[in-house]
C-alpha atoms as a PDB file:
ATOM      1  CA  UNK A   1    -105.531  17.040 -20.663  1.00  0.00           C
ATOM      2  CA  UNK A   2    -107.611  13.907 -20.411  1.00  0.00           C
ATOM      3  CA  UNK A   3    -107.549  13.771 -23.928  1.00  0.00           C
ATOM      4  CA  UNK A   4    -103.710  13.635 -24.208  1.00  0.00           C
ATOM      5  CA  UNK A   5    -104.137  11.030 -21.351  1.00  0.00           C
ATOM      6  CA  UNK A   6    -106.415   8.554 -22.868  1.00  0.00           C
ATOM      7  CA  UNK A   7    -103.865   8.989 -26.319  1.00  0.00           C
ATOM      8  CA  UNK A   8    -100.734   8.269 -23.937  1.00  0.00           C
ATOM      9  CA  UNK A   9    -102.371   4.706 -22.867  1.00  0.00           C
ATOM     10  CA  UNK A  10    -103.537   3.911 -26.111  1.00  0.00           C
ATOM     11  CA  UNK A  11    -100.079   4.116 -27.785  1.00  0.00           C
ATOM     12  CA  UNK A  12     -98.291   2.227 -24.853  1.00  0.00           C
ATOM     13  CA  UNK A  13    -100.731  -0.428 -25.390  1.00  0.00           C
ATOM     14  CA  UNK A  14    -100.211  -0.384 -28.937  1.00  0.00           C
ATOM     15  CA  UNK A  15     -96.752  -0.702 -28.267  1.00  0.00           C
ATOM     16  CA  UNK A  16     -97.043  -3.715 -25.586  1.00  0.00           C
ATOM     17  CA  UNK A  17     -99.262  -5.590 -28.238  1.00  0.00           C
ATOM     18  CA  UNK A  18     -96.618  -5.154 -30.608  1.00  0.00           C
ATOM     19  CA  UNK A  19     -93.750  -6.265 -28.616  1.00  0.00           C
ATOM     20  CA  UNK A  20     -95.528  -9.235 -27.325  1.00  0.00           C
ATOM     21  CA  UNK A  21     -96.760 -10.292 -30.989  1.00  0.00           C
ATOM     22  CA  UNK A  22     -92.948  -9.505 -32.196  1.00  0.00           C
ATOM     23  CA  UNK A  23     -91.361 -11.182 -29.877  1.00  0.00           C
ATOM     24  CA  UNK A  24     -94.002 -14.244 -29.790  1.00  0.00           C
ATOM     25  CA  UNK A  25     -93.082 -14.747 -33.927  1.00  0.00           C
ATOM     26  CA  UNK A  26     -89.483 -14.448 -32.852  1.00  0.00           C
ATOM     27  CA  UNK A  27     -89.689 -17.420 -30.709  1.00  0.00           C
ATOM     28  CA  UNK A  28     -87.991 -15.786 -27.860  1.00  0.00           C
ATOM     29  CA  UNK A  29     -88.099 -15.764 -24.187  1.00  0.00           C
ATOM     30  CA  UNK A  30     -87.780 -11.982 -23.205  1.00  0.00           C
ATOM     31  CA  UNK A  31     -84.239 -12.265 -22.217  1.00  0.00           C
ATOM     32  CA  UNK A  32     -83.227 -13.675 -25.760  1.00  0.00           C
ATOM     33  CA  UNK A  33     -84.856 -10.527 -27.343  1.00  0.00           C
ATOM     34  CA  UNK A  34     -83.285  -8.378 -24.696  1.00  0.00           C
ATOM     35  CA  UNK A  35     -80.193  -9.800 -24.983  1.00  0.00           C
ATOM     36  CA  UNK A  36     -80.269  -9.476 -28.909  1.00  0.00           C
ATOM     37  CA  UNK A  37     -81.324  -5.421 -28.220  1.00  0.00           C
ATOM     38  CA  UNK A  38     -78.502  -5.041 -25.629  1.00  0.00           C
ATOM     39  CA  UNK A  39     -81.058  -4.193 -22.948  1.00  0.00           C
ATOM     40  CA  UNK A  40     -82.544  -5.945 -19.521  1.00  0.00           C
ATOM     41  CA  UNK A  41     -84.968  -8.168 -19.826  1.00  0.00           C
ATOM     42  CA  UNK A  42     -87.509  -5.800 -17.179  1.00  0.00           C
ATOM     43  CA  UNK A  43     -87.127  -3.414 -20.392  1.00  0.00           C
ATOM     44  CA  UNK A  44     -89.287  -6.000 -21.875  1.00  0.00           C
ATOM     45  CA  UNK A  45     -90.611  -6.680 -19.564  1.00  0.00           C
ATOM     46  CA  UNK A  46     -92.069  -3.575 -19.231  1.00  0.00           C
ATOM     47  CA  UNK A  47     -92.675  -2.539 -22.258  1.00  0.00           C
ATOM     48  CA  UNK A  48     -94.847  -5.692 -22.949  1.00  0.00           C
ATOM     49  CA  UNK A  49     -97.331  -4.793 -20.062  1.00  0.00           C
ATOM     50  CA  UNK A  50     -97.531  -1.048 -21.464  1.00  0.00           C
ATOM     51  CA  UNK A  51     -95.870   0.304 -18.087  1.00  0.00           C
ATOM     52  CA  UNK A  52     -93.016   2.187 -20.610  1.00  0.00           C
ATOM     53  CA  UNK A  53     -92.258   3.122 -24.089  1.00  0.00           C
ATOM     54  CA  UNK A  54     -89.537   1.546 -25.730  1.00  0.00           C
ATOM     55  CA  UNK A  55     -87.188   4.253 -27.612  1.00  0.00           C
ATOM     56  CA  UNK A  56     -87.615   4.233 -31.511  1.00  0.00           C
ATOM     57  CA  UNK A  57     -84.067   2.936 -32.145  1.00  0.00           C
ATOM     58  CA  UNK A  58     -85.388  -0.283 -29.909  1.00  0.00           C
ATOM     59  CA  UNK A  59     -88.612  -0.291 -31.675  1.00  0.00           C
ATOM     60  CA  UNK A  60     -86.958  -0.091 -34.751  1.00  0.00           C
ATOM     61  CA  UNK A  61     -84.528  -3.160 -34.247  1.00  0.00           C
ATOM     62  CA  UNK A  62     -87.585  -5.381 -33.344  1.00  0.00           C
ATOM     63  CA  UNK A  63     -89.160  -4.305 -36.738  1.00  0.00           C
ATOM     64  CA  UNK A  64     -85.859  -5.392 -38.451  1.00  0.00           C
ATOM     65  CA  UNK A  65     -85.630  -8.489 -36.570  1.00  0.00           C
ATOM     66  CA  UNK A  66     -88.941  -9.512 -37.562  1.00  0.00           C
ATOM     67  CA  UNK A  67     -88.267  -8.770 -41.039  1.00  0.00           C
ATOM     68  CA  UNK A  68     -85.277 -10.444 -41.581  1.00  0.00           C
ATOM     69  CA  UNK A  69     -86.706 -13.637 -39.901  1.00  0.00           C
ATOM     70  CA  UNK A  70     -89.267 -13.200 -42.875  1.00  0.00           C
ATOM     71  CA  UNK A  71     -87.084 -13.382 -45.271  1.00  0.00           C
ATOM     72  CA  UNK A  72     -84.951 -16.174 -43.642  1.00  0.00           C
ATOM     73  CA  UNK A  73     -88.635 -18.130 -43.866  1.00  0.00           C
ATOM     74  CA  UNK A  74     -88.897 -16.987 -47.683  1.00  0.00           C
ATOM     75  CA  UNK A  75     -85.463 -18.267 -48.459  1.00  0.00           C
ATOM     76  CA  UNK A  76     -86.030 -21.988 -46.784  1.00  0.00           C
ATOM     77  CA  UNK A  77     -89.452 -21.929 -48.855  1.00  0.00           C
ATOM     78  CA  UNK A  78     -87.668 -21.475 -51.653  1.00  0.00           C
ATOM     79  CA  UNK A  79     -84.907 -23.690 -50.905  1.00  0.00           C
ATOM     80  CA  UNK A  80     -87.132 -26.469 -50.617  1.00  0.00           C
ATOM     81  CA  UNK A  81     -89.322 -25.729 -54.160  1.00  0.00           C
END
Protein backbone atom coordinates (compact mmCIF):
# COMPACT_ATOMS: atom_id res chain seq x y z
CA UNK A 1 0.00 0.00 0.00
CA UNK A 2 2.76 2.43 0.83
CA UNK A 3 4.45 1.23 -2.02
CA UNK A 4 1.64 2.13 -4.50
CA UNK A 5 1.66 5.45 -2.46
CA UNK A 6 5.16 6.57 -2.80
CA UNK A 7 4.64 5.47 -6.94
CA UNK A 8 1.35 7.73 -7.00
CA UNK A 9 3.55 10.96 -5.86
CA UNK A 10 6.33 10.18 -7.90
CA UNK A 11 4.35 10.16 -11.20
CA UNK A 12 2.31 13.37 -10.26
CA UNK A 13 5.54 14.99 -9.76
CA UNK A 14 6.81 13.73 -12.86
CA UNK A 15 3.92 15.06 -14.40
CA UNK A 16 4.07 18.71 -12.66
CA UNK A 17 7.83 18.88 -13.82
CA UNK A 18 6.72 18.20 -17.16
CA UNK A 19 3.98 20.61 -17.45
CA UNK A 20 5.94 23.35 -15.94
CA UNK A 21 9.08 22.63 -18.33
CA UNK A 22 6.37 22.35 -21.35
CA UNK A 23 4.69 25.10 -20.74
CA UNK A 24 7.94 27.27 -19.71
CA UNK A 25 9.41 26.37 -23.61
CA UNK A 26 5.96 27.33 -24.80
CA UNK A 27 6.29 30.76 -23.53
CA UNK A 28 2.95 30.76 -21.95
CA UNK A 29 1.27 32.11 -18.97
CA UNK A 30 -0.97 29.16 -17.68
CA UNK A 31 -4.10 30.60 -19.01
CA UNK A 32 -2.62 30.76 -22.67
CA UNK A 33 -1.86 26.96 -22.39
CA UNK A 34 -5.22 26.40 -20.81
CA UNK A 35 -6.92 28.28 -23.10
CA UNK A 36 -5.11 26.49 -26.11
CA UNK A 37 -6.25 22.87 -24.20
CA UNK A 38 -9.85 24.15 -23.72
CA UNK A 39 -9.48 23.82 -19.95
CA UNK A 40 -9.25 26.34 -16.69
CA UNK A 41 -6.32 27.66 -15.93
CA UNK A 42 -6.55 25.95 -11.92
CA UNK A 43 -6.27 22.69 -14.25
CA UNK A 44 -2.84 23.95 -14.65
CA UNK A 45 -2.64 25.13 -12.17
CA UNK A 46 -2.91 22.13 -10.49
CA UNK A 47 -1.40 19.92 -12.35
CA UNK A 48 1.89 21.99 -12.21
CA UNK A 49 2.09 21.70 -8.32
CA UNK A 50 1.41 17.76 -8.62
CA UNK A 51 -2.05 18.21 -6.66
CA UNK A 52 -3.82 16.22 -9.97
CA UNK A 53 -3.13 14.25 -13.00
CA UNK A 54 -3.83 15.67 -16.17
CA UNK A 55 -5.85 13.07 -18.52
CA UNK A 56 -3.65 11.52 -21.37
CA UNK A 57 -5.59 13.26 -24.17
CA UNK A 58 -4.34 16.69 -22.23
CA UNK A 59 -0.97 15.28 -21.76
CA UNK A 60 -0.87 14.32 -25.12
CA UNK A 61 -1.77 17.83 -26.70
CA UNK A 62 1.07 19.45 -24.62
CA UNK A 63 3.49 16.84 -26.19
CA UNK A 64 2.17 17.93 -29.67
CA UNK A 65 2.34 21.47 -28.88
CA UNK A 66 5.81 21.25 -27.93
CA UNK A 67 6.65 19.43 -30.95
CA UNK A 68 5.25 21.42 -33.42
CA UNK A 69 6.84 24.58 -31.85
CA UNK A 70 10.09 22.48 -32.64
CA UNK A 71 9.61 22.24 -35.84
CA UNK A 72 8.28 25.85 -36.30
CA UNK A 73 12.05 26.67 -34.70
CA UNK A 74 13.62 24.15 -37.36
CA UNK A 75 11.83 25.79 -40.21
CA UNK A 76 12.97 29.63 -39.24
CA UNK A 77 16.60 28.01 -38.88
CA UNK A 78 16.37 26.96 -42.05
CA UNK A 79 14.75 29.86 -43.47
CA UNK A 80 17.46 31.95 -42.46
CA UNK A 81 20.57 29.44 -43.86
Amino acid sequence: MLHNTMAKITKHKETAKFIRGARGQLRMTQQALADTLGIGRYNIAKYEIGMNTPPGDIVLKIIQLVEDRGRGAEKNLNVRL
